[in-house]
C-alpha atoms as a PDB file:
ATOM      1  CA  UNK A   1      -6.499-120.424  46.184  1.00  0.00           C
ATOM      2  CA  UNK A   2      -6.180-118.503  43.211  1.00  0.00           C
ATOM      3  CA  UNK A   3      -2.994-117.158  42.013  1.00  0.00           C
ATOM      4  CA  UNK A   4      -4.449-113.871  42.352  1.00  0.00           C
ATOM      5  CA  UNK A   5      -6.770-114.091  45.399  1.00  0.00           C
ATOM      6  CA  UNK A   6      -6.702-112.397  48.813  1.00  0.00           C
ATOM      7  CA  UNK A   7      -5.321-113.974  51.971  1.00  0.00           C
ATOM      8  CA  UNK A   8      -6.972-112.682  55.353  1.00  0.00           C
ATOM      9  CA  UNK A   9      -4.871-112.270  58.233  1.00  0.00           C
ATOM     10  CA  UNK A  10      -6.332-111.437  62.049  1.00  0.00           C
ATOM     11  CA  UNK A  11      -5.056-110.903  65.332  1.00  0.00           C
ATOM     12  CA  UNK A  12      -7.365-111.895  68.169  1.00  0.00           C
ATOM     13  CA  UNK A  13      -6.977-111.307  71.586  1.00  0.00           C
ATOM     14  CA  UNK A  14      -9.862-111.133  73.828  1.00  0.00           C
ATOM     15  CA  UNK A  15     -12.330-109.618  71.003  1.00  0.00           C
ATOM     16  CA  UNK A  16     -14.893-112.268  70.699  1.00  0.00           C
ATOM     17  CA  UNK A  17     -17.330-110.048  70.012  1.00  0.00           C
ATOM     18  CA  UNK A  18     -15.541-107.715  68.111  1.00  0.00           C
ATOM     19  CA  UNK A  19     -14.009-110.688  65.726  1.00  0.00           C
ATOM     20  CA  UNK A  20     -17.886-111.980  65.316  1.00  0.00           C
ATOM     21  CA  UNK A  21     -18.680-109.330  64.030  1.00  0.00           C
ATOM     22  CA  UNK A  22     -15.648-109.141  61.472  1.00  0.00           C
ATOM     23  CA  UNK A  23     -15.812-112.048  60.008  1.00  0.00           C
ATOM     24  CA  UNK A  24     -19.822-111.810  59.807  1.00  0.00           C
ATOM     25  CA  UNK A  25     -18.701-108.907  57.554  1.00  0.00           C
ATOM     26  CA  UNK A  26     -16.124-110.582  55.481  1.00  0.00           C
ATOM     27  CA  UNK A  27     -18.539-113.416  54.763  1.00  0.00           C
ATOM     28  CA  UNK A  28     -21.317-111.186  53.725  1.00  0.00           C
ATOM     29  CA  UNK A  29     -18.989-108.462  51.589  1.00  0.00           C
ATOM     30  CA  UNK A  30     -16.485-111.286  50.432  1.00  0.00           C
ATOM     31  CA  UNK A  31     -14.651-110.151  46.939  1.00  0.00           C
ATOM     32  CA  UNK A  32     -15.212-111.921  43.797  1.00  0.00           C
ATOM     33  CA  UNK A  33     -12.031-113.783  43.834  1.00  0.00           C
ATOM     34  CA  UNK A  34     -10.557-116.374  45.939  1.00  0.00           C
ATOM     35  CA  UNK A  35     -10.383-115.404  49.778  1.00  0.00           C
ATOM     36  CA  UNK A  36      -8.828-117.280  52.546  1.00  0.00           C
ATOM     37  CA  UNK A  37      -9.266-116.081  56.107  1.00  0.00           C
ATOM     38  CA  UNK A  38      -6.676-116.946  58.498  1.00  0.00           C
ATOM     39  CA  UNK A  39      -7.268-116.204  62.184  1.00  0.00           C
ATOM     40  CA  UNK A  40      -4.267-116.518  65.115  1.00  0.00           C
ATOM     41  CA  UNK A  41      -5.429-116.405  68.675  1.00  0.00           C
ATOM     42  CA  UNK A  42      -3.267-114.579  71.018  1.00  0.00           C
ATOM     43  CA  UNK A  43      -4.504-116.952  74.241  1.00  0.00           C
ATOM     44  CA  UNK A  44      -7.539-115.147  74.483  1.00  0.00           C
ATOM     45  CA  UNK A  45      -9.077-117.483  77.295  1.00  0.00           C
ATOM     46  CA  UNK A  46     -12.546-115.580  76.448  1.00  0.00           C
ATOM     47  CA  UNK A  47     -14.185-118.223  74.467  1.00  0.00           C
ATOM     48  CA  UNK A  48     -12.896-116.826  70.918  1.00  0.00           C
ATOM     49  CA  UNK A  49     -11.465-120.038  70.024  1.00  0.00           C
ATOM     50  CA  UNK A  50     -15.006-121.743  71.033  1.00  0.00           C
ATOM     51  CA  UNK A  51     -16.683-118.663  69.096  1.00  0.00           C
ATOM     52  CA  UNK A  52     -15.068-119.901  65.710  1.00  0.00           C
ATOM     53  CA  UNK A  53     -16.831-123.033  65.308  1.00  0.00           C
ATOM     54  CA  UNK A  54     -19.385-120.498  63.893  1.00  0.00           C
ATOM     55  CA  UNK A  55     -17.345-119.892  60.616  1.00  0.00           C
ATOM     56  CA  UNK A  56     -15.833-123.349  59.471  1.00  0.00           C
ATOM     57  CA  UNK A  57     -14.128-121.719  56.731  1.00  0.00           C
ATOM     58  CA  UNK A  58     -11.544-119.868  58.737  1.00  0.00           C
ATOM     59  CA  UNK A  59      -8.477-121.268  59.570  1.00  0.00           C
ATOM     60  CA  UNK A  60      -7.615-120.757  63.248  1.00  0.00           C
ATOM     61  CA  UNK A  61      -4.110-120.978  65.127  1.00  0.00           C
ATOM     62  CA  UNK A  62      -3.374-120.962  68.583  1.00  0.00           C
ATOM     63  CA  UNK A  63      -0.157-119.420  69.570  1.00  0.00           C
ATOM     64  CA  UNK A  64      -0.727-120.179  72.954  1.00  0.00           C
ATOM     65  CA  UNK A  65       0.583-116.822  74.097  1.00  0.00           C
ATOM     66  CA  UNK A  66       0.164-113.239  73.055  1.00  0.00           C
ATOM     67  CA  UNK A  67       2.873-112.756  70.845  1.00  0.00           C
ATOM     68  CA  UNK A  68       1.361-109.293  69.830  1.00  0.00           C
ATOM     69  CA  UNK A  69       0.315-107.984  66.859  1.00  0.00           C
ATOM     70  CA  UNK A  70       3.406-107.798  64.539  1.00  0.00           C
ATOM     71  CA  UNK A  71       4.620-111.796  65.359  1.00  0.00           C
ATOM     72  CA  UNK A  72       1.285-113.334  65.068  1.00  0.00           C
ATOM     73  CA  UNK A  73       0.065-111.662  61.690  1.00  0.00           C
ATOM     74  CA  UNK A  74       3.753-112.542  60.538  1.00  0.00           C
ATOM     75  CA  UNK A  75       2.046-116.163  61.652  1.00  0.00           C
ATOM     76  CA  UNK A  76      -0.995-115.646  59.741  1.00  0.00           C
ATOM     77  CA  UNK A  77       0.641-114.314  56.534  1.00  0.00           C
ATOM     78  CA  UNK A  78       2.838-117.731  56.686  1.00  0.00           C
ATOM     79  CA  UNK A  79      -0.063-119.670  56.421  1.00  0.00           C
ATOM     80  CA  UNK A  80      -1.650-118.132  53.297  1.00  0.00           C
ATOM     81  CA  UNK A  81      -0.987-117.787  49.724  1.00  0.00           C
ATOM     82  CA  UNK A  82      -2.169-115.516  46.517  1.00  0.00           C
ATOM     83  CA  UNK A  83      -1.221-112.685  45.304  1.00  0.00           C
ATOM     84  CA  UNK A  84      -2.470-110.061  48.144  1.00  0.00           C
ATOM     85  CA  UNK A  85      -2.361-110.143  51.975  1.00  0.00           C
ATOM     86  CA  UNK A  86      -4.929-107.966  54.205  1.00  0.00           C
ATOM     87  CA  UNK A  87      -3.986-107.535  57.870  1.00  0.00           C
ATOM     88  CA  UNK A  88      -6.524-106.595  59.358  1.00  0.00           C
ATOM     89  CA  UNK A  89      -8.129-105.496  63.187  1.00  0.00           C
ATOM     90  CA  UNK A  90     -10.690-107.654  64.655  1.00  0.00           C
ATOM     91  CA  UNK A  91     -11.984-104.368  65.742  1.00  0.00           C
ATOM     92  CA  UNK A  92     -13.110-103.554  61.644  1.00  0.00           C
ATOM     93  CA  UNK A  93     -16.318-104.482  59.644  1.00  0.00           C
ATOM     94  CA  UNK A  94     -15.724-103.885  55.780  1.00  0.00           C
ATOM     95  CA  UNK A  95     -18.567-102.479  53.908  1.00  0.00           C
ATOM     96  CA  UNK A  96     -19.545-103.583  50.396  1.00  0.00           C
ATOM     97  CA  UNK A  97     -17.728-103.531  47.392  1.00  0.00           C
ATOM     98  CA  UNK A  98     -14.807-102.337  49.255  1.00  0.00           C
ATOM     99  CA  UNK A  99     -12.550-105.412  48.814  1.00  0.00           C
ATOM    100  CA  UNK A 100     -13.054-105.779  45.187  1.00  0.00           C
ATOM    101  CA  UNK A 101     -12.463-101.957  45.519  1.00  0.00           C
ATOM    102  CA  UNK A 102      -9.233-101.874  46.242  1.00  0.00           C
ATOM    103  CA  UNK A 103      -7.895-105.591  45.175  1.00  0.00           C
ATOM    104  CA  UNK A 104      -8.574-103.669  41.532  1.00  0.00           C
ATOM    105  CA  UNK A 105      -6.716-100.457  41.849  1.00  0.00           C
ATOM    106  CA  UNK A 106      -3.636-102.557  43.060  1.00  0.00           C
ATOM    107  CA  UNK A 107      -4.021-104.746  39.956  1.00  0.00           C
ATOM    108  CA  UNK A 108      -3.991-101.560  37.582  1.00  0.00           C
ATOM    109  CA  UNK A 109      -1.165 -99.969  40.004  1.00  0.00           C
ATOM    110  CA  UNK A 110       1.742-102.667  40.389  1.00  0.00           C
ATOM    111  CA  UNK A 111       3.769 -99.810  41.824  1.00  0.00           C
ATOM    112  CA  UNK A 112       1.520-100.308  44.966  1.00  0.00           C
ATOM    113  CA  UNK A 113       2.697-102.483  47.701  1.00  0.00           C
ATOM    114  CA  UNK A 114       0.271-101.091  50.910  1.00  0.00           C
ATOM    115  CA  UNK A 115      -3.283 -99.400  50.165  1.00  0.00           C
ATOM    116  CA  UNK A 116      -5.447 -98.639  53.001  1.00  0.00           C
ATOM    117  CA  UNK A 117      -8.640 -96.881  53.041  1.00  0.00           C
ATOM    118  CA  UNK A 118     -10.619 -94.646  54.819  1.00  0.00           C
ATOM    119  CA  UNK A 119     -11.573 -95.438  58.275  1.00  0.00           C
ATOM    120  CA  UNK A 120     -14.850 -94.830  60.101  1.00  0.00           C
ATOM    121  CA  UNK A 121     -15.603 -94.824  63.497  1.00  0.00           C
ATOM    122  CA  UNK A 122     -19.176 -96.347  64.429  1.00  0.00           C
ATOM    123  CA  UNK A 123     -20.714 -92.593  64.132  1.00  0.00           C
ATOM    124  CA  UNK A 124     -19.921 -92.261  60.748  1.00  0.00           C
ATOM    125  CA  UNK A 125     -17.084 -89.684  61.623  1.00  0.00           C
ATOM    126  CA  UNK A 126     -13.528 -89.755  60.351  1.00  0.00           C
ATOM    127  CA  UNK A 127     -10.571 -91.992  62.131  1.00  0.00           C
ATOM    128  CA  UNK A 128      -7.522 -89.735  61.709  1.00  0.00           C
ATOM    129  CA  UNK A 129      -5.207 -92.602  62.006  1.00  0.00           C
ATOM    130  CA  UNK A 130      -6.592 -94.133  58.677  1.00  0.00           C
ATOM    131  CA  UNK A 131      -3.528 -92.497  56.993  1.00  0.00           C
ATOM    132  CA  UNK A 132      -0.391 -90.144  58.074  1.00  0.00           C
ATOM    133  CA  UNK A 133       2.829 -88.780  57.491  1.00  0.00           C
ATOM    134  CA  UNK A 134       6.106 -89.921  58.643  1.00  0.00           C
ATOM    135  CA  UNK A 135       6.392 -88.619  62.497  1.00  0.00           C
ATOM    136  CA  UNK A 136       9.420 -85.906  63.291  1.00  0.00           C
ATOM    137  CA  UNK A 137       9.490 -84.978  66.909  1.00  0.00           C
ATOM    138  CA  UNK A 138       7.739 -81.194  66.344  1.00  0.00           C
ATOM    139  CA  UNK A 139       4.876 -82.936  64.741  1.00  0.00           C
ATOM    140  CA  UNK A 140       4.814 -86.233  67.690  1.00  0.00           C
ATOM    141  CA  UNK A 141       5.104 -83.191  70.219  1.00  0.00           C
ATOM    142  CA  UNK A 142       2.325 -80.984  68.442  1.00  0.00           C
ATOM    143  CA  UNK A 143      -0.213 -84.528  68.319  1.00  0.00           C
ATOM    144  CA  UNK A 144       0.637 -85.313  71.856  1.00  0.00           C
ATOM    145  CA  UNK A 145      -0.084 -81.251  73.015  1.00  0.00           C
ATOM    146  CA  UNK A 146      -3.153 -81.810  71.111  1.00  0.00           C
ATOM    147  CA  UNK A 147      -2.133 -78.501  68.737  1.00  0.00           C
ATOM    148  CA  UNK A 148      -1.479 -80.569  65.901  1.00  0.00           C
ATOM    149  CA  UNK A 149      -5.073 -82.584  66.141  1.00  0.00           C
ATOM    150  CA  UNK A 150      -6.759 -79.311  64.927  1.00  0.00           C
ATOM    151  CA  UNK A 151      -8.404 -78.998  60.979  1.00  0.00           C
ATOM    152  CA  UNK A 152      -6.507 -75.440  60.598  1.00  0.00           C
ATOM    153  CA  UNK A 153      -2.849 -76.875  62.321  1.00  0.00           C
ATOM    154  CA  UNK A 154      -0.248 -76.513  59.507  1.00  0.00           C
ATOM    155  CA  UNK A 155       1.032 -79.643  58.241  1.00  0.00           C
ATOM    156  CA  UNK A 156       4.260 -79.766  59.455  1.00  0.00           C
ATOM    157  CA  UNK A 157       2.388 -79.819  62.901  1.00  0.00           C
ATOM    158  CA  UNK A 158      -0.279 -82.340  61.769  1.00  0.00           C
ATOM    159  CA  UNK A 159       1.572 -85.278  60.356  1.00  0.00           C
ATOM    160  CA  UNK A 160      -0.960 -87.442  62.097  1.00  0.00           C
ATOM    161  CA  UNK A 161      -3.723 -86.710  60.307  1.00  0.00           C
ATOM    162  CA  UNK A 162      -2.013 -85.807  56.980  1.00  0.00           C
ATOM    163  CA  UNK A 163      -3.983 -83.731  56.084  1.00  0.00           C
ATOM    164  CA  UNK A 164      -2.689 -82.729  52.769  1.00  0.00           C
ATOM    165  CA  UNK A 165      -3.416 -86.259  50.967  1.00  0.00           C
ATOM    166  CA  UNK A 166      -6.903 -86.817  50.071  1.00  0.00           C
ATOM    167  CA  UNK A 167      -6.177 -89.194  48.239  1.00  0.00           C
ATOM    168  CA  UNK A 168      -3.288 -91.618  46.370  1.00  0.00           C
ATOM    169  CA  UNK A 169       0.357 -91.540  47.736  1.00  0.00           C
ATOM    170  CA  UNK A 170       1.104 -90.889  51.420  1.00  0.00           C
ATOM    171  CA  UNK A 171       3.701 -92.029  53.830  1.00  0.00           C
ATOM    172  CA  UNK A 172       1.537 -94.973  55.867  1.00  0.00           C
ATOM    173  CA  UNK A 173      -2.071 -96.054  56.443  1.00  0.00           C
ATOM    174  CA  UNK A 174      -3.457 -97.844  59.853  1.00  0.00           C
ATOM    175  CA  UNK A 175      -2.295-101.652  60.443  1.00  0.00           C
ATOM    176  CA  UNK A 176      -6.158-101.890  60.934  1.00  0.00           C
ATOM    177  CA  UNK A 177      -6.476-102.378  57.687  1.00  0.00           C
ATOM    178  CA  UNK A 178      -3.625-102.706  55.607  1.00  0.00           C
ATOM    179  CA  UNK A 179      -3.898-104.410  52.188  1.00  0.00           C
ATOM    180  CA  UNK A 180      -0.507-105.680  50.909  1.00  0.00           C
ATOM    181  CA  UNK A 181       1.177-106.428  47.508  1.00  0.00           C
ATOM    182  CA  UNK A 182       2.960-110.061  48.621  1.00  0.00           C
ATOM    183  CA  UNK A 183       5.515-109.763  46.334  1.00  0.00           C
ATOM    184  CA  UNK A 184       6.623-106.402  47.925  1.00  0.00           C
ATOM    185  CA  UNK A 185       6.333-108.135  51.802  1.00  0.00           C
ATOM    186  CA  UNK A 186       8.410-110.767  50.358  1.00  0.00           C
ATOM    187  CA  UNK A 187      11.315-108.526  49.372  1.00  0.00           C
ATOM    188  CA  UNK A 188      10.923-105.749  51.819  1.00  0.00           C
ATOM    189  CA  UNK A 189      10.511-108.282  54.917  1.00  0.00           C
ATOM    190  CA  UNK A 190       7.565-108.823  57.006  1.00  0.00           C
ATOM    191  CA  UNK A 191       6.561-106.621  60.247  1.00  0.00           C
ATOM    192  CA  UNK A 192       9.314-106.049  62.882  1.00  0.00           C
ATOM    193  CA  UNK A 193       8.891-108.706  65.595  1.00  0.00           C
ATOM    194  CA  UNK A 194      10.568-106.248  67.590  1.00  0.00           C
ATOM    195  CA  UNK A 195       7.554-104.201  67.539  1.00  0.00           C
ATOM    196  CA  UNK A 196       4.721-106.580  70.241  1.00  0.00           C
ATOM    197  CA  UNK A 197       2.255-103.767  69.759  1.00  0.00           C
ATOM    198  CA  UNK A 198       1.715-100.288  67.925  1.00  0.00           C
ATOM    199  CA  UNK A 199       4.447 -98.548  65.219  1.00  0.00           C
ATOM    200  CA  UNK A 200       4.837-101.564  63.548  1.00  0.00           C
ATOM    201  CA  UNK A 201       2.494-100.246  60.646  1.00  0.00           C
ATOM    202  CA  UNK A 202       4.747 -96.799  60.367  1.00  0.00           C
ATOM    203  CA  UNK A 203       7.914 -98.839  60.401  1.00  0.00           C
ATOM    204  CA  UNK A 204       6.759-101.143  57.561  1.00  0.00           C
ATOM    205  CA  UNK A 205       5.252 -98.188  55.673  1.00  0.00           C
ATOM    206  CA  UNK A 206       8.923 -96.726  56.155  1.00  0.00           C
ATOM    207  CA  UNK A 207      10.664 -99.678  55.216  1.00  0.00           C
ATOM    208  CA  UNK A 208       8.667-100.092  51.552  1.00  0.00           C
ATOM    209  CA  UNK A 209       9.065 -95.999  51.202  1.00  0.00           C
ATOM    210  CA  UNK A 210      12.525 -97.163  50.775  1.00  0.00           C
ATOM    211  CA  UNK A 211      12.867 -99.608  48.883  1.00  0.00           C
ATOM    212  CA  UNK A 212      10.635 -97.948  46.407  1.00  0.00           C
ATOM    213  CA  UNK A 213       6.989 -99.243  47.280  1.00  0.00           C
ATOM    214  CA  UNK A 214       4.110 -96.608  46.654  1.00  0.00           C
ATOM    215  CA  UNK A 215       1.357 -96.554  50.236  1.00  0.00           C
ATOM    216  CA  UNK A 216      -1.300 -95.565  48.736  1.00  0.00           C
ATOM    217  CA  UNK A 217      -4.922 -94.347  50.664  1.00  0.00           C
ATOM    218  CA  UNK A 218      -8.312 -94.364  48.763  1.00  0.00           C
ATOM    219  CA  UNK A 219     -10.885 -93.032  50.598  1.00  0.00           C
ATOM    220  CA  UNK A 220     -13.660 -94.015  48.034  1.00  0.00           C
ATOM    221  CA  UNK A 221     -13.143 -97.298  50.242  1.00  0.00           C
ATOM    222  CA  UNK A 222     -14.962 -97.064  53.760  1.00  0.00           C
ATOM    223  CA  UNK A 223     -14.333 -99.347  56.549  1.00  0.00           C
ATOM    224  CA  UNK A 224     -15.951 -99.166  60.008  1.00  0.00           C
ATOM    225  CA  UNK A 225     -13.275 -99.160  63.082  1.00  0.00           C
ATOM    226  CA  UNK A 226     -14.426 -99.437  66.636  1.00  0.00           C
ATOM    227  CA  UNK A 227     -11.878 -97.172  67.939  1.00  0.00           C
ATOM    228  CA  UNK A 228      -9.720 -98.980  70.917  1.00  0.00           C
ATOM    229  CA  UNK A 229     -11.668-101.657  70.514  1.00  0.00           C
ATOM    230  CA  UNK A 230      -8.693-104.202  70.701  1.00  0.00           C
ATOM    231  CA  UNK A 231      -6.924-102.545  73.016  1.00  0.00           C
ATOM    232  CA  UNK A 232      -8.949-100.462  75.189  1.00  0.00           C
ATOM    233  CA  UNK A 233      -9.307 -96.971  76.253  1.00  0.00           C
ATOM    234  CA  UNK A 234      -7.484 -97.311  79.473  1.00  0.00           C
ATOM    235  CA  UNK A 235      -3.938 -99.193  78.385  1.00  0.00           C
ATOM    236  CA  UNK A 236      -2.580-101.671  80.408  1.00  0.00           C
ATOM    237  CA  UNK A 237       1.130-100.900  81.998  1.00  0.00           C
ATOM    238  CA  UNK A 238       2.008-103.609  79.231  1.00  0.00           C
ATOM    239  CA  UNK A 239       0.272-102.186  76.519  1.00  0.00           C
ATOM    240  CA  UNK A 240       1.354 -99.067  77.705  1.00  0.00           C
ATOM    241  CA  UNK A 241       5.234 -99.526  77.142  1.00  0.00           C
ATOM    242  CA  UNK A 242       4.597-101.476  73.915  1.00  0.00           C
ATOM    243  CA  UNK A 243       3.179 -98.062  72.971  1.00  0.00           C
ATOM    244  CA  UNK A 244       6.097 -95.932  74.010  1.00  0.00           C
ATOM    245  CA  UNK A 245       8.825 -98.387  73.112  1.00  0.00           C
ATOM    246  CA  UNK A 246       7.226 -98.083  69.727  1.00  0.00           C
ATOM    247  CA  UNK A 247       8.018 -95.067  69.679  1.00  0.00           C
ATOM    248  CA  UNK A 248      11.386 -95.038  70.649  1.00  0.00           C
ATOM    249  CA  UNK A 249      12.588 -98.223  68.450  1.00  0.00           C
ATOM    250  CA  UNK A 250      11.306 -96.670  65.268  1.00  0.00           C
ATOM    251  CA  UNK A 251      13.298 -93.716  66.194  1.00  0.00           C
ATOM    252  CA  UNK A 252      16.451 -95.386  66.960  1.00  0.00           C
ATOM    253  CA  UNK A 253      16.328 -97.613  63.746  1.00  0.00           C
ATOM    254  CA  UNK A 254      15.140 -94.614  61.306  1.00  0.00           C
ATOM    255  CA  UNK A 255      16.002 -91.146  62.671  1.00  0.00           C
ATOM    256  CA  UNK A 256      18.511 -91.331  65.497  1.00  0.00           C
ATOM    257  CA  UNK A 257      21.884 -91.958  63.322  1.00  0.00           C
ATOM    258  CA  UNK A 258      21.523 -89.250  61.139  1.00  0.00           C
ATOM    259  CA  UNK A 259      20.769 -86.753  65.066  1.00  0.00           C
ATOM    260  CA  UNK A 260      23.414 -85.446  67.064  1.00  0.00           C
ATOM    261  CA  UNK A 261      23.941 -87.278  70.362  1.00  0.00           C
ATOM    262  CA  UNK A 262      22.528 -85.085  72.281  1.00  0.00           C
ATOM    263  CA  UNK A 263      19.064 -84.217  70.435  1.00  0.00           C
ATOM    264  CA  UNK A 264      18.520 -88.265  71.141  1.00  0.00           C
ATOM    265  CA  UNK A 265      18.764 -88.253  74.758  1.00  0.00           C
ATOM    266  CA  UNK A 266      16.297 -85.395  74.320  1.00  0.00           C
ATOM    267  CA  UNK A 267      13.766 -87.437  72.239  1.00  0.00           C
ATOM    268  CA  UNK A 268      14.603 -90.317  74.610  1.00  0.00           C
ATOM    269  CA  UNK A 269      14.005 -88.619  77.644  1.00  0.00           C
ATOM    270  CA  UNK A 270      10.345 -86.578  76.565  1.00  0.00           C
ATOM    271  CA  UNK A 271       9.201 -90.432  75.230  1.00  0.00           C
ATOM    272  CA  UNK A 272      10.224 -91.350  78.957  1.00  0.00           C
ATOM    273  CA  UNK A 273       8.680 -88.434  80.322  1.00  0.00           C
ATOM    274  CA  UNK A 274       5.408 -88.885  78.067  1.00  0.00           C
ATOM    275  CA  UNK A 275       5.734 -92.996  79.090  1.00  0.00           C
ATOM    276  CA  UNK A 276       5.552 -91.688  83.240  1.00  0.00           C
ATOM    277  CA  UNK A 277       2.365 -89.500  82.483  1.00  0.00           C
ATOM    278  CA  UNK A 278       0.445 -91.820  80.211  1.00  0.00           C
ATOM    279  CA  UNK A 279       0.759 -94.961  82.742  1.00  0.00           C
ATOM    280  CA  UNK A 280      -0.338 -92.531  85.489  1.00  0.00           C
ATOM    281  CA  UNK A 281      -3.300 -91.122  83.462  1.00  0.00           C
ATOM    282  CA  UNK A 282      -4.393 -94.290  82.669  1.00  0.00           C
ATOM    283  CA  UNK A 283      -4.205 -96.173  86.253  1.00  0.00           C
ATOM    284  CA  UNK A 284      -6.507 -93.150  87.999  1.00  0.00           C
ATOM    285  CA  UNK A 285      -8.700 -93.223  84.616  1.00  0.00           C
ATOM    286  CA  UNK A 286      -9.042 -96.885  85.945  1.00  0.00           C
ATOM    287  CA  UNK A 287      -9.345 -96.761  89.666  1.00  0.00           C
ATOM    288  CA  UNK A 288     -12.313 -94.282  88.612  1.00  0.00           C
ATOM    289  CA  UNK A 289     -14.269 -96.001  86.632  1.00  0.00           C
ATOM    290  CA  UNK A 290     -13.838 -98.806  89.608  1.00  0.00           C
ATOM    291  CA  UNK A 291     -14.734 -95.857  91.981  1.00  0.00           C
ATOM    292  CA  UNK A 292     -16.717 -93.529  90.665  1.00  0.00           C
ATOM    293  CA  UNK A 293     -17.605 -91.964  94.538  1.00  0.00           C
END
């Protein structure tokens, strides 16, 4: 590959489908420089692996296991080279022009280390999660009251959605699709492996915030994201405590020192007591749809 070209990295894990269609899309809207696709199969067991044999170009690994998102792309961006890194959702289909898109602006902006774009669900409306501020616990408690998910909620309420930044500088896109500056991964460190699944995008957004690296979201670049379509609607207990322990690790590593004692056992506790309700919403949402009468 080209010194300058784009290395590919994607997470499967039970997606077949979903990852067909990906890679259908990378093939056809493939940027004008070098591009090497790497894909790492977290055990699937769903005929993925067999799937593959459809694109010969793209480099498969087996890790046997799911080692979750932020281990296996660490895997995948291991395996490549260049000058740029895109991890990237099986779960996405990029549209035209959009890799070119966006390998340019980072070649006029070397102050960029992350770009991500905006996100579309299959409708053609908006994914909020395509780009956000840095959580605080009013704003996580406003998003998970649902006050903050409104267009008129004040910012310091919406941090979710951002909705301030319409475009350029902002405090962290989506790991859906998150292009990166190798040079910056290689100083600031790759993704947590302490994070198996979800906040491991927000902590490395954090982590280049401060060591100087701009995250920057262009929304002239549109990418289609099948909502949950990696994970599911209805998470798994597993899933479910990846989701919540998220959340509490990146506030122990980046918030809690500079809190009083007792304000962390009260963020502790509501992430518990949000943990409790979210498992139990999600097992009757399931014994539902297996019920319906």
């Amino acid at each position: 590959m080209s010194e300058d070209g784009l290395a590919v990295g994607i997470v499967a894990y039970r997606s077949r489908r979903l990852l067909r269609d990906c890679l259908t899309a990378l093939r056809e809207h493939a940027p004008t420089r070098a591009m090497r696709v790497v894909v790492v199969d977290n055990d699937s067991g769903d005929g993925t692996v067999e799937m593959l044999r459809e694109f010969p170009d793209v480099e498969l690994i087996e890790a046997g296991r799911n080692l979750g998102f932020a281990a296996a792309t660490n895997l995948a961006f291991g395996r490549g080279d260049g000058r740029y890194f895109l991890a990237l959702n099986p779960d996405t289909r990029v549209q035209a022009g959009v890799l070119d898109r966006l390998l340019h602006l980072m070649d006029e902006h070397p102050e960029i280390g992350i770009c991500g774009c905006r996100l579309e669900r299959e409708d053609g409306t908006f994914d909020h999660a395509a780009k956000r501020a840095f959580p605080t616990p009013l704003g996580a408690l406003a998003h998970f009251m649902r006050i903050g998910r409104h267009d008129g909620a004040p910012a310091a309420l919406a941090q979710y959605r951002a909705p301030e930044v319409e475009q350029g500088p902002v405090d962290a896109v989506s790991g859906a699709f998150m292009l990166i500056r190798r040079q910056a991964l290689d100083e600031v460190g790759r993704f947590d492996e302490g994070f198996w699944l979800y906040m491991e995008d927000l902590d490395l957004c954090y982590r280049f915030a401060k060591a100087g690296w701009v995250t920057w979201y262009e929304p002239s670049a549109v990418v289609t994201h099948v909502k949950g379509g990696s994970s599911g609607r209805n998470r798994t207990l597993r899933v479910n405590r990846a989701f919540h322990y998220g959340m509490f690790r990146f506030y122990r590593l980046h918030y809690a020192d500079s809190r009083r004692q007792l304000f962390n056992l009260a963020v502790y506790t509501a992430i518990g007591a949000k943990f409790v309700a979210s498992t139990a919403r999600s097992a009757f949402n399931r014994h539902v749809r297996r019920d319906p009468s």
